[in-house]
Structure formats: structure tokens, C-alpha cells
Protein backbone atom coordinates (compact mmCIF):
# COMPACT_ATOMS: atom_id res chain seq x y z
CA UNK A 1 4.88 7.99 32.75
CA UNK A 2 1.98 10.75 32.58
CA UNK A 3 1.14 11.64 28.89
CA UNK A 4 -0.48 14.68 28.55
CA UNK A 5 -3.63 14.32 26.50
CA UNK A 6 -4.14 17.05 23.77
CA UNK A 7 -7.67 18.43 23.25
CA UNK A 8 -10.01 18.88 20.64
CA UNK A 9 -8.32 22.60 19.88
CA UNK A 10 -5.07 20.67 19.90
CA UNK A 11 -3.27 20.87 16.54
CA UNK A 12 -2.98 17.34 14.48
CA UNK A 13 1.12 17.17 14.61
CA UNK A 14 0.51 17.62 18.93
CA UNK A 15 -2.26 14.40 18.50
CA UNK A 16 0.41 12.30 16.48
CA UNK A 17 3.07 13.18 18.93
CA UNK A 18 1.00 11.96 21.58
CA UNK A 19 -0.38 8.71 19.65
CA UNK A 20 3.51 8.18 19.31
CA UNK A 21 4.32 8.19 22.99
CA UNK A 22 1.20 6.39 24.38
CA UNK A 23 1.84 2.50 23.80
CA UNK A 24 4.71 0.58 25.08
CA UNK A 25 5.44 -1.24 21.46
CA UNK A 26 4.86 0.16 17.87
CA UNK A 27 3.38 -3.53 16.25
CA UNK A 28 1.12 -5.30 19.15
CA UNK A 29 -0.53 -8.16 17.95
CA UNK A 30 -3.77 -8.56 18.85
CA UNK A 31 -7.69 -7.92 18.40
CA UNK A 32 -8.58 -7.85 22.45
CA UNK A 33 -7.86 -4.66 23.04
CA UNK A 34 -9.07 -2.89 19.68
CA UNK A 35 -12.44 -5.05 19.20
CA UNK A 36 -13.09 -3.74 22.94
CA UNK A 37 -13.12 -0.38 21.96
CA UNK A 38 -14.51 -0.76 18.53
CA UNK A 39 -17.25 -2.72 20.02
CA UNK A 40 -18.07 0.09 22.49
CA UNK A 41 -18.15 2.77 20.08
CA UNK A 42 -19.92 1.09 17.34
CA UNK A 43 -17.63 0.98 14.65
CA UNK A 44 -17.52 -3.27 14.64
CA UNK A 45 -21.42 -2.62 13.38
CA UNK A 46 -19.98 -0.06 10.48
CA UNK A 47 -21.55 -1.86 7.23
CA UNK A 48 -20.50 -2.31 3.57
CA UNK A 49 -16.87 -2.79 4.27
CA UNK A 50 -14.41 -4.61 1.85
CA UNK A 51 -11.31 -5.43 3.61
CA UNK A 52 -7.79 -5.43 1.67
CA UNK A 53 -5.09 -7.59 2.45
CA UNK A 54 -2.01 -8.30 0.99
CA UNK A 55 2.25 -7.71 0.12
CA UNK A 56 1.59 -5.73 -2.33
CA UNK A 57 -0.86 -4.08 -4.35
CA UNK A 58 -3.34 -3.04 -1.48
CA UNK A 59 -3.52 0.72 -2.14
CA UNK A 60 -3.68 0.15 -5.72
CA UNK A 61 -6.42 -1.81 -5.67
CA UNK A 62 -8.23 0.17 -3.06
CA UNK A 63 -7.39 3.34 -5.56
CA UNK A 64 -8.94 1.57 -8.45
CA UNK A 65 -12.27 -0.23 -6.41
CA UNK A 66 -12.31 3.82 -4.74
CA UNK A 67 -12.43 5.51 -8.84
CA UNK A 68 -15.14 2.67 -9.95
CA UNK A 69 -17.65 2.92 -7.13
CA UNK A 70 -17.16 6.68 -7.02
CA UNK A 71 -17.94 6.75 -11.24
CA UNK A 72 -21.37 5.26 -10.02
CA UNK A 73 -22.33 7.83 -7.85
CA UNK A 74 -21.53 6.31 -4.27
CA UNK A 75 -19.92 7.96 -1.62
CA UNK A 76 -16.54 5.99 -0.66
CA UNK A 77 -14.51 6.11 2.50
CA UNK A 78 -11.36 4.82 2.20
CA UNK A 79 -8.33 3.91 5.01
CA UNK A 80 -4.86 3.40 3.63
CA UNK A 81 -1.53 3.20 5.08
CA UNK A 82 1.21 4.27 5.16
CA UNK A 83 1.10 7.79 4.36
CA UNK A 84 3.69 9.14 1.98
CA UNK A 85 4.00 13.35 3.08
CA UNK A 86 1.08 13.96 5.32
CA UNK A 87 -1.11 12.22 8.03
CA UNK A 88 -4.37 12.92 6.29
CA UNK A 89 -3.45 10.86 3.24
CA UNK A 90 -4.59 8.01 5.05
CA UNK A 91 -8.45 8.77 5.38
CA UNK A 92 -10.03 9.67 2.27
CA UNK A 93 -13.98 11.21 1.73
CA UNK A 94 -14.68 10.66 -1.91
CA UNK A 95 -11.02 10.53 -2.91
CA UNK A 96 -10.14 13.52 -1.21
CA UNK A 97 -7.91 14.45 2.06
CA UNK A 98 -9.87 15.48 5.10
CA UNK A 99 -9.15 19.31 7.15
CA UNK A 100 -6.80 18.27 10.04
CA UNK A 101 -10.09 19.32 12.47
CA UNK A 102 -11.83 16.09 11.36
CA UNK A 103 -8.69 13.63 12.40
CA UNK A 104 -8.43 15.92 15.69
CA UNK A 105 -12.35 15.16 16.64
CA UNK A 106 -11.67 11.64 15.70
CA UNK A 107 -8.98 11.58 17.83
CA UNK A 108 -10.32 13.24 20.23
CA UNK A 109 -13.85 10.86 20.42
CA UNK A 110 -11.60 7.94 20.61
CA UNK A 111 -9.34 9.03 23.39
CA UNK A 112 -12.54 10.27 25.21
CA UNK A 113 -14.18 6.19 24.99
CA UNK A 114 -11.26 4.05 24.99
CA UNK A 115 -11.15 4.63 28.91
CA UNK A 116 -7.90 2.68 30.14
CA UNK A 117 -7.52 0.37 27.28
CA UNK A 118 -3.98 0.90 25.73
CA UNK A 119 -3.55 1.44 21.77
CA UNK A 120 -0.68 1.64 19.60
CA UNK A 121 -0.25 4.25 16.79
CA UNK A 122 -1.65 2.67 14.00
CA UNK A 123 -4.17 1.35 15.92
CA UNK A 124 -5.48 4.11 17.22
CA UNK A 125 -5.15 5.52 13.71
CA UNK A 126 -7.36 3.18 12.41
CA UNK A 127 -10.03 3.03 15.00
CA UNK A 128 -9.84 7.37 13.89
CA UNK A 129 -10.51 6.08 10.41
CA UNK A 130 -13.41 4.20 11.44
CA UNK A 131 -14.74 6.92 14.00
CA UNK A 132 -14.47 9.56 10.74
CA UNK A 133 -16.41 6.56 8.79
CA UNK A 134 -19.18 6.63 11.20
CA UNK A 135 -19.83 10.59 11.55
CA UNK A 136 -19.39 10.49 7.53
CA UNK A 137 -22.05 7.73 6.58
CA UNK A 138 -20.26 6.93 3.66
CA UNK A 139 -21.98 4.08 1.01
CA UNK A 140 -19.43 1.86 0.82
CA UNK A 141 -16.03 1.65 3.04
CA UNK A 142 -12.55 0.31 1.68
CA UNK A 143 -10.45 -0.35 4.68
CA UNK A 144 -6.30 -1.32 3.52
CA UNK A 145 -4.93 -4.24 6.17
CA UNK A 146 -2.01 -2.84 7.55
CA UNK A 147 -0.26 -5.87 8.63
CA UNK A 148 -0.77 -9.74 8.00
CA UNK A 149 -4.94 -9.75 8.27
CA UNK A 150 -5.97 -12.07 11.26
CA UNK A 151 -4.53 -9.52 13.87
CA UNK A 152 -4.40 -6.70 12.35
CA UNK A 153 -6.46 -4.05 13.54
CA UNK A 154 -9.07 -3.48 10.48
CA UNK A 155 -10.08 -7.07 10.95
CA UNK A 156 -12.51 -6.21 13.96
CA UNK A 157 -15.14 -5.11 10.92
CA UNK A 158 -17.50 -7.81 9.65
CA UNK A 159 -17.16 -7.45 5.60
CA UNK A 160 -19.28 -7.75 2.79
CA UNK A 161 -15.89 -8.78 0.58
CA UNK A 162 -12.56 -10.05 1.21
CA UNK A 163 -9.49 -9.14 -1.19
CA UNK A 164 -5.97 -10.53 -0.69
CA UNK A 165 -3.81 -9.14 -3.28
CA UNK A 166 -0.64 -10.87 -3.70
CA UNK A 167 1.78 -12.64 -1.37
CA UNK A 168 5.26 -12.43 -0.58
CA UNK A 169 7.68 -12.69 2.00
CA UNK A 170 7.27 -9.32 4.22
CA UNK A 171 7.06 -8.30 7.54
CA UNK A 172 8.72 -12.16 8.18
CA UNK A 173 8.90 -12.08 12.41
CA UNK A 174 5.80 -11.55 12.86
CA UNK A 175 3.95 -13.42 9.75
CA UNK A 176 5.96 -16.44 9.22
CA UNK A 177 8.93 -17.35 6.59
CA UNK A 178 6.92 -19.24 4.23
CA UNK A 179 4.52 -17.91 1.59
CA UNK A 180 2.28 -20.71 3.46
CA UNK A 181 2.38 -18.97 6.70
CA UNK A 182 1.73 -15.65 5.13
CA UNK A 183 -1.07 -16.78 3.53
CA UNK A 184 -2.47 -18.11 6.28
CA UNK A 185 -2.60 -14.97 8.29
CA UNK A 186 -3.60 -12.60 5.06
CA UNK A 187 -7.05 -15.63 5.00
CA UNK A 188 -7.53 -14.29 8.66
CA UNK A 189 -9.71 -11.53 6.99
CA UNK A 190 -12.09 -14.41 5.12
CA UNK A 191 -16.07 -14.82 6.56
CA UNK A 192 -17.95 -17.88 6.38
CA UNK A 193 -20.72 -15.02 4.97
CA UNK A 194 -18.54 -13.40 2.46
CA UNK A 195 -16.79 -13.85 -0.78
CA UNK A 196 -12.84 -13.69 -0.92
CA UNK A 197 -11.04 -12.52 -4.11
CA UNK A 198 -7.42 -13.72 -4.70
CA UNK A 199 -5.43 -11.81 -6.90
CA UNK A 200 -2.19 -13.56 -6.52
CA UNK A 201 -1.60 -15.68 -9.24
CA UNK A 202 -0.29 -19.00 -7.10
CA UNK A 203 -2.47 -18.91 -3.96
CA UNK A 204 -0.81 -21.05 -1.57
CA UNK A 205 -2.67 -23.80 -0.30
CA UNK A 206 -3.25 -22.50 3.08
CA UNK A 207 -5.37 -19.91 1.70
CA UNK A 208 -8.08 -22.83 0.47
CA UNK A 209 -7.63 -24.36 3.73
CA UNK A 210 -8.85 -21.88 5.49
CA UNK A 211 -11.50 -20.93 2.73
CA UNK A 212 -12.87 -24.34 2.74
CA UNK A 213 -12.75 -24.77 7.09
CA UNK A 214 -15.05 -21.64 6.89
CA UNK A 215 -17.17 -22.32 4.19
CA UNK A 216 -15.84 -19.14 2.03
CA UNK A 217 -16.67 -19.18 -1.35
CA UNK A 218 -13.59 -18.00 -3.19
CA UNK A 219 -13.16 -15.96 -6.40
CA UNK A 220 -9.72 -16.68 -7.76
CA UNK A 221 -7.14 -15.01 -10.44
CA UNK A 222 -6.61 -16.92 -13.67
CA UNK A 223 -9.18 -19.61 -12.43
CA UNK A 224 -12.78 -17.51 -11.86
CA UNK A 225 -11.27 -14.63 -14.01
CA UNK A 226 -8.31 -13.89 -16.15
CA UNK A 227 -6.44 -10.92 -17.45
CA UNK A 228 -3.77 -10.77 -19.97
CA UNK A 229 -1.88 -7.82 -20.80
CA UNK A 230 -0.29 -6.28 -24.49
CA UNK A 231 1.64 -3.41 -25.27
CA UNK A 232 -2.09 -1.31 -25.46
CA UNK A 233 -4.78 -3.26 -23.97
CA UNK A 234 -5.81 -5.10 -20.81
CA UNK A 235 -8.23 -7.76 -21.45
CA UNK A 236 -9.98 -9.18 -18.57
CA UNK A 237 -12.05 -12.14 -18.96
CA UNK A 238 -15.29 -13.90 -15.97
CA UNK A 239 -17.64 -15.66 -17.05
CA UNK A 240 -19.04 -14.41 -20.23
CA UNK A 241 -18.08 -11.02 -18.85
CA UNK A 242 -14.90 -10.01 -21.66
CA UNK A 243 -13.74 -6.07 -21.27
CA UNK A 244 -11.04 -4.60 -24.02
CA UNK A 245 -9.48 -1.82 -20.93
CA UNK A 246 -6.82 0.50 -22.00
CA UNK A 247 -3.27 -0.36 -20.40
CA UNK A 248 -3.54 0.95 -16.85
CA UNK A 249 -0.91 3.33 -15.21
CA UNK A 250 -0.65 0.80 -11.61
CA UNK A 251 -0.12 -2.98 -12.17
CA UNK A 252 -2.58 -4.85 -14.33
CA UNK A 253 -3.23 -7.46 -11.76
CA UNK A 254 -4.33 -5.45 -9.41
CA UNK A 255 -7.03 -3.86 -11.98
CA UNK A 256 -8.14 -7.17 -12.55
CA UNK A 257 -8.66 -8.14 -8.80
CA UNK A 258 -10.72 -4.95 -8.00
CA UNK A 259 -12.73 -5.49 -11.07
CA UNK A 260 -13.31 -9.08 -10.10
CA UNK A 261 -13.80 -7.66 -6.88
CA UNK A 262 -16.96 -5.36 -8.10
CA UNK A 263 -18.60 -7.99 -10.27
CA UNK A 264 -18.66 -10.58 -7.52
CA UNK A 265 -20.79 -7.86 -5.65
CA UNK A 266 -23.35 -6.82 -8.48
CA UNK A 267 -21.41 -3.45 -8.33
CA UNK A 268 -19.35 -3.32 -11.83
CA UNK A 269 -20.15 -0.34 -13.92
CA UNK A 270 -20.38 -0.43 -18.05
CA UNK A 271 -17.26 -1.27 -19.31
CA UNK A 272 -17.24 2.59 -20.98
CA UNK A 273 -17.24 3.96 -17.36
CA UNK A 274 -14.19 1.65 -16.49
CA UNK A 275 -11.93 2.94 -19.33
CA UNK A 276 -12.44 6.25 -18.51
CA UNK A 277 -11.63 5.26 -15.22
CA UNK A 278 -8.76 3.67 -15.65
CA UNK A 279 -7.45 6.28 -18.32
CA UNK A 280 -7.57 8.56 -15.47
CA UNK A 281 -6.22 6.51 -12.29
CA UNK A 282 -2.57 7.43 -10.91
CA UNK A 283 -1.45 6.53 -7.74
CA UNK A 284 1.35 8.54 -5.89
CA UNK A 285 4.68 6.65 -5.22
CA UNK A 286 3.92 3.78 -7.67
CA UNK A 287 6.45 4.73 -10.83
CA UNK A 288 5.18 7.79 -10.29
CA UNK A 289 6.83 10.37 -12.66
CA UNK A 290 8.35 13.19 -11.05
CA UNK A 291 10.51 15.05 -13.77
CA UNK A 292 10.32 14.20 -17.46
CA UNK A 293 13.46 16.51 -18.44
CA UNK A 294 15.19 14.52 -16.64
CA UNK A 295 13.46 11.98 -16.56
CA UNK A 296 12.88 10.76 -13.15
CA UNK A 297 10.74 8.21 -11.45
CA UNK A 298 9.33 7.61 -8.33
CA UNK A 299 8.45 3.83 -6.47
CA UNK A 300 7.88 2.63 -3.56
CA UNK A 301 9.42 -0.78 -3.91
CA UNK A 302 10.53 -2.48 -0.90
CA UNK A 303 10.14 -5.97 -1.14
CA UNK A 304 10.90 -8.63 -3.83
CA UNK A 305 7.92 -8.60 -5.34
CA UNK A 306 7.45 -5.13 -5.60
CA UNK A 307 11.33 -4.94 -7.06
CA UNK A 308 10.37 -7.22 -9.76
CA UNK A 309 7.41 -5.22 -10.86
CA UNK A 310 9.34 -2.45 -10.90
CA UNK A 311 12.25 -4.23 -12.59
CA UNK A 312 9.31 -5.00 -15.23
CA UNK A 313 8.72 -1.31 -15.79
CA UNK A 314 12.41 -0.26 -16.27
CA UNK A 315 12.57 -3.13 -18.84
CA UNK A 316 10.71 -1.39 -21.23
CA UNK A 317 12.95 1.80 -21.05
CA UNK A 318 16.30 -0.32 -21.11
CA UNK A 319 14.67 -1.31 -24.63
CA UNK A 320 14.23 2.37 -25.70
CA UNK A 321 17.94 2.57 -25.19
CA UNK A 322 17.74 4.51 -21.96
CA UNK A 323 20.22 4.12 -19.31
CA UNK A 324 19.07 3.37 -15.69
CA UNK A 325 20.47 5.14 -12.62
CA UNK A 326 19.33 3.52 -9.37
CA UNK A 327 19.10 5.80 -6.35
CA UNK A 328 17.70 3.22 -3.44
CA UNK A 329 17.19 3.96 0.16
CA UNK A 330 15.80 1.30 2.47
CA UNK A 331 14.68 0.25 6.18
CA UNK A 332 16.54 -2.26 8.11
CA UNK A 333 14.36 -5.40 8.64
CA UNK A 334 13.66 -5.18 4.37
CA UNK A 335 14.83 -8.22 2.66
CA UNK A 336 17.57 -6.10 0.65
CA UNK A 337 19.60 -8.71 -1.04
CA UNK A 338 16.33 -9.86 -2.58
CA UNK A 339 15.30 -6.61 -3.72
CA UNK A 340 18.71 -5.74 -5.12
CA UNK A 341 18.57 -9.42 -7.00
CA UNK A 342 15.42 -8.19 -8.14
CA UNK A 343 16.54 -5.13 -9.96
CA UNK A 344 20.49 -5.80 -10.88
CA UNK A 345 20.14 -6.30 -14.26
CA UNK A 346 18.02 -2.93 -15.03
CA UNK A 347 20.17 -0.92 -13.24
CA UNK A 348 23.63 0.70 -15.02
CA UNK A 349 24.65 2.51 -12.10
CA UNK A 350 23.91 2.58 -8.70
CA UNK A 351 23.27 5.33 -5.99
CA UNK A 352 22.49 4.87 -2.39
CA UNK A 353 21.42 6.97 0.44
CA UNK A 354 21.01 7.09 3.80
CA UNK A 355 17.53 7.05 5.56
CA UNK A 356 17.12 8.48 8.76
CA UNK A 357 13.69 7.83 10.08
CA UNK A 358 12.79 5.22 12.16
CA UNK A 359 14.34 1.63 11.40
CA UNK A 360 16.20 3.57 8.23
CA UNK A 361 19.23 1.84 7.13
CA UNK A 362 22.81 3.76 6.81
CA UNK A 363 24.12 3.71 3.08
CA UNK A 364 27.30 1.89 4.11
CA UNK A 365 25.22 -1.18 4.88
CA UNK A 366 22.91 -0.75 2.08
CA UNK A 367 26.51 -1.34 -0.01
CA UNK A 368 27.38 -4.36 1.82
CA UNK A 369 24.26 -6.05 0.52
CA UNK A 370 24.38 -4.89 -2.65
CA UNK A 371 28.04 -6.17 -2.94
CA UNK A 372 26.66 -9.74 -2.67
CA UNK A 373 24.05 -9.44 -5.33
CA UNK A 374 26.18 -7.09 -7.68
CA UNK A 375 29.43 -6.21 -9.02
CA UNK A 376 29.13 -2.55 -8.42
CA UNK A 377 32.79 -0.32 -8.86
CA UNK A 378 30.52 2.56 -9.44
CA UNK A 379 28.35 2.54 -6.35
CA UNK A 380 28.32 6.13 -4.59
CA UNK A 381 27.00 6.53 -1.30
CA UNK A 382 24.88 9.69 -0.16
CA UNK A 383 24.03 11.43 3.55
CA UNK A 384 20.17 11.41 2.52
CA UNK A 385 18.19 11.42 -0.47
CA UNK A 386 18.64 14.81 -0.76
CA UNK A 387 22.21 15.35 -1.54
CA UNK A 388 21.80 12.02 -3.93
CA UNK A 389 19.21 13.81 -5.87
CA UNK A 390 21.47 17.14 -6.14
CA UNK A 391 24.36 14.73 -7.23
CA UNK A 392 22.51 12.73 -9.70
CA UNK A 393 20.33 15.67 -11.12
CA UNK A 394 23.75 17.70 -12.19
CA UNK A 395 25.19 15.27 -14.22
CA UNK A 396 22.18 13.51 -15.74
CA UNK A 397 22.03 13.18 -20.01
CA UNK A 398 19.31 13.13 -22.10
CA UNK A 399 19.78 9.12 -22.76
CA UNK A 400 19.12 8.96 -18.94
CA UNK A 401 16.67 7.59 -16.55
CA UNK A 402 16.67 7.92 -12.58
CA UNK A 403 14.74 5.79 -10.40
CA UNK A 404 14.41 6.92 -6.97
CA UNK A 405 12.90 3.36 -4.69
CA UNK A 406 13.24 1.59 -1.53
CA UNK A 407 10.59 2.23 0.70
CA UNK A 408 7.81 4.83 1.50
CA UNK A 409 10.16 7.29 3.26
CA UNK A 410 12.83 7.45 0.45
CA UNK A 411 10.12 8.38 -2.36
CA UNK A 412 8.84 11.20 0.33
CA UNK A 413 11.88 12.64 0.61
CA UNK A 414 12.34 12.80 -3.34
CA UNK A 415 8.94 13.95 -3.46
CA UNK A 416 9.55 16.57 -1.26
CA UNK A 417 12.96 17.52 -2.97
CA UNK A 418 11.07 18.04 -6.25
CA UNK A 419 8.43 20.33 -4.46
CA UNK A 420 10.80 22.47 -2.93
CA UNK A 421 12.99 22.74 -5.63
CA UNK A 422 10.13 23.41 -7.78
């Protein structure tokens, strides 16, 4: 089939139609065909790159290491995925979205030297990211993994730093079943040449397998550094390096790993300069607040691990006396059960809704699994998150809480609910 290639007056929405249509597959495992191009084009020789891997906590931590090297006075390019409303969240300039124009002469440069070599959407995304990253010249580049770490298609870059966040079971077909397995692939990002920070607090052992086959010195949570958390301060602890940090809005451990992250490197600013950082630092779509009369929240949560954070946070209203409505949509291939078993016992009633992008699951089967996890008489199912919000939002009290989760699409849609409504 004969794909008709947009040009550099094309708009960005007729570029991510085509990067849509292009490649046979979505997910194609792999570095041959991306390291060919990336090598041709010079973005394998890009320099000062810290890759992120990890189940969760990636764009947090890339948020935070983005807010301290940026209170120093570096310039910061930073590649995250997926995007929440629009494209251009993905590639960040100094912590702010580029003009469509840029990603359309990225685009554009790429499809112009990747000849005949095939790319799917995200990694043709990427290699955009990296072609902005070159024009740009920024100081220091923070590139998110997208999937796993040895194949994925960031990993073509030679680092100065390695981060693996946390690890979980995710993305299971094509990582493995076993927090083992997935730790083995997330290590695919290590270098013989550069350090590795682990922020996950029981690193399987595959991880210092592979550290110790390459030689990778390896900075590790609660055994190089520690954090501990109260109701109003973080305390991190390395060495005789001990900062008093005011609680931060995104998970604590992932502070921790991008400030272990910065001191391994020399690059850590004053500890003053961090707590106004972190005073500061919000991240959309992580219990992000999107009405406080009603009170409604936003997360992203899609995985156990993710659920239980979140189940952490919910905690502490359940002990204001607040009642928690849930309203959850989720993909298919999510581990639901586990994510409902994650939440159950913070949530008083339950809402669910019907996702229809791609791989989004219908509400009737989202009830089915949470049947088996929870004894739920109450459940109401919704077309789309939408009509749940409409629902919910009319009949919600004062004493009330609503938590909109399940995956990147559902908090989009209730993020886009609230801005039209608003």
C-alpha cells in the first residue's frame, strides 16, 4: 500500500496520521532498524543523555531531574511518553511544549534520511525527539524508555547515567512474567562506562547480574542512599550528604532516585535550590487535582504498583472522614484484577466507564473483574468518561471525594471534560 508522505507545510495531526499508517505492527522489537537510522543521522553521537527506565515513576523522575538541572541554569531537553492531550507534550525545550512546526521539520528530516528502512510510531517519534535534540543543542538530555529498556528505541544513545525506577509486572508478553525477567530487560539500558541508579526498593537479582557481567557500578535505594518520609518532611540521606526536603507533590521515591541521580554526577544543587524546587514541582495526571469543590482527582494508575500508590494517597483522605468514589476506565491487556485488589478497600463506591481508543476495554468487562476482587451492589456502568463525570458530578456531597484512574486515556478524557466544562 502507497502512503502518501506529508511535507514540511503539512500540518502535525496529517504527520501523526501518516506515522500511524506506515509500519505493519504498533510494538516491533528491535534496535536494527532504529540504530541504522540513528547512526546515519547522528543522533547515536547526541551526548549528555540520562536514560529512564522503569514501571513506574519514569516521568516523575524525569520532571523532577528536568526542575533541578534547569534551577542551575542548564538547558534541558526532555522525551516522555505517552502524551496525555496533545502530541507535543512529549518533547520538551526547557520544560516547555514546542510550536507544532518544530515536530513537522523533525518529522520531516527523518522521513527525508530514513530511506527504505521501516519505523513504527513511537519509534519514529522518538528518533523526532532526538532529531529536535540535535538542532536544539540542549546541555543535558533526559530521554523516558518507553518500553522494557534493551529494545526499546531510546536505548540506541550511549549515556552518561542510567535510572531504572521501579519494577512491576507490565507490558507482560513482551517483557516476561517475572519481576526477574523485567528486570532484566529494564538493565538493558546499563554501560560498562556509566553509573546505574535503582530506585526500586527490592532490585531483583537480575539487575546485579547484569550490573556486575558489565562492570556497572551501581547506585542503589536504601543501600547507597535512603529516604524516609513524615507527614511534612522528606529526608534523604548518601553519604554524609543529609537534606530536610519539604513533602513533595509526586512520590517520594522517585525524588529520592533523581536526587541520587544528580549527586552521582557532580550535578546536585544546594539543598535551598531543591526545596524550592520541589515546593514547586506538579506533574499532570499524577493525583492531579482537578476540582476542589468537588473535590476531584486525577491519576494515571494502571498497573499494581501504581494502584497501590494511589491507594496510599486516598488513605489519607479516608482518615479525614472523606468518602471515596472510584470512577476507573482501563485498556485491555492491563492486569485489572490486580489493580482493583489494589484499591478495594479505599474505594466506597464504584463507577466504571467505557474507553474507546485503541485496546480500551468496554465497562461490562471492567465489572466482571471487579466482581472477583469486590463485592460491589453499587457498581454503575457508564458509555465514556464523560457521561460518568456528568453522573457523578450531580450528586456529589461535600464529605465526598472522586477519583477519576485507569490509564492515560481515561484521565485525558476527564481532563478534557473539566476544560470544556470550564
Amino acid at each position: 500500500m502507497t502512503h502518501v508522505v506529508p511535507s514540511q507545510s503539512s500540518s502535525l495531526d496529517d504527520w501523526l496520521c501518516y506515522l500511524e499508517s506506515i509500519h505493519p505492527s504498533n510494538i516491533d522489537m528491535g534496535l536494527t532498524r532504529v540504530r541504522q537510522v540513528g547512526e546515519k543521522l547522528g543522533y547515536t553521537a547526541l551526548h549528555n543523555v540520562i536514560l529512564i527506565a522503569g514501571t513506574n515513576g519514569k516521568g516523575t523522575t524525569a520532571r523532577c531531574l528536568e526542575a533541578l538541572l534547569l534551577s542551575q541554569g542548564y538547558s534541558v531537553g526532555t522525551y516522555a511518553s505517552p502524551h496525555l492531550i496533545r502530541y507535543n507534550e512529549r518533547v520538551r525545550i526547557n520544560g516547555s511544549e514546542l510550536p507544532d512546526q518544530d515536530h513537522v521539520d523533525a518529522f520531516h528530516a527523518l522521513e527525508q534520511g530514513r530511506g527504505e528502512i521501516s519505523l513504527t510510531y513511537f519509534e519514529f517519534g522518538t528518533l523526532a525527539a532526538l532529531e529536535v535534540f540535535k538542532q536544539k543543542q540542549p546541555d543535558y538530555i533526559l530521554l523516558e524508555v518507553g518500553l522494557g529498556g534493551r529494545l526499546d528505541a531510546t536505548n540506541i544513545v550511549e549515556p552518561i547515567a542510567s535510572v531504572i525506577t521501579t519494577i512491576d509486572l507490565d507490558h507482560k508478553e513482551y517483557l516476561g512474567d517475572t519481576r526477574e525477567l523485567v528486570g532484566r530487560e529494564k538493565a538493558g539500558i546499563f554501560r560498562a562506562n556509566a553509573p546505574a541508579i535503582v530506585g526500586d526498593l527490592a532490585i531483583p537479582s537480575s539487575i546485579w547480574q547484569y550490573a556486575e557481567e558489565l562492570g556497572t557500578q551501581v547506585t542503589a535505594a536504601q543501600q547507597n542512599y535512603s529516604f524516609a518520609l513524615t507527614t511534612d518532611l522528606l529526608t534523604y540521606q548518601n553519604g554524609d550528604l543529609t537534606l530536610s526536603l519539604p513533602v513533595p507533590n509526586i512520590p517520594a521515591q522517585n525524588v529520592a532516585t533523581a536526587i541520587a541521580t544528580l549527586y552521582t554526577l557532580g550535578l546536585l544543587p544546594n539543598e535551598n535550590t531543591i526545596c524550592d524546587v520541589l515546593a514547586n514541582l506538579t506533574v499532570e495526571g499524577r493525583f492531579q487535582c482537578l476540582s476542589e469543590q468537588p473535590l476531584v482527582y486525577a491519576d494515571v494508575a494502571h498497573n499494581p504498583e501504581s494502584a497501590r500508590y494511589l491507594a496510599s494517597k486516598l488513605a489519607t483522605f479516608q482518615a479525614q472522614g472523606k468518602t471515596i468514589i472510584a470512577l476507573a476506565g482501563m485498556l485491555q491487556d492491563k492486569d485489572q484484577k490486580a489493580v482493583f485488589n489494589a484499591v478495594k478497600s479505599n474505594i466506597d463506591q464504584w463507577h466504571l466507564a467505557n474507553l474507546t481508543c485503541f485496546r480500551g476495554d468496554k465497562a461490562d468487562n471492567l465489572l466482571q473483574q471487579l466482581h472477583s476482587e469486590v463485592d460491589t451492589p453499587n457498581a454503575t456502568i457508564h458509555d465514556s468518561v464523560a457521561s460518568g463525570l456528568q453522573t457523578v458530578l450531580a450528586n456529589m456531597t461535600e464529605d465526598q471525594l472522586l477519583i477519576v484512574f485507569g490509564s492515560f486515556y481515561t484521565v485525558a478524557d476527564a481532563i478534557a471534560f473539566w476544560q470544556n466544562k470550564e
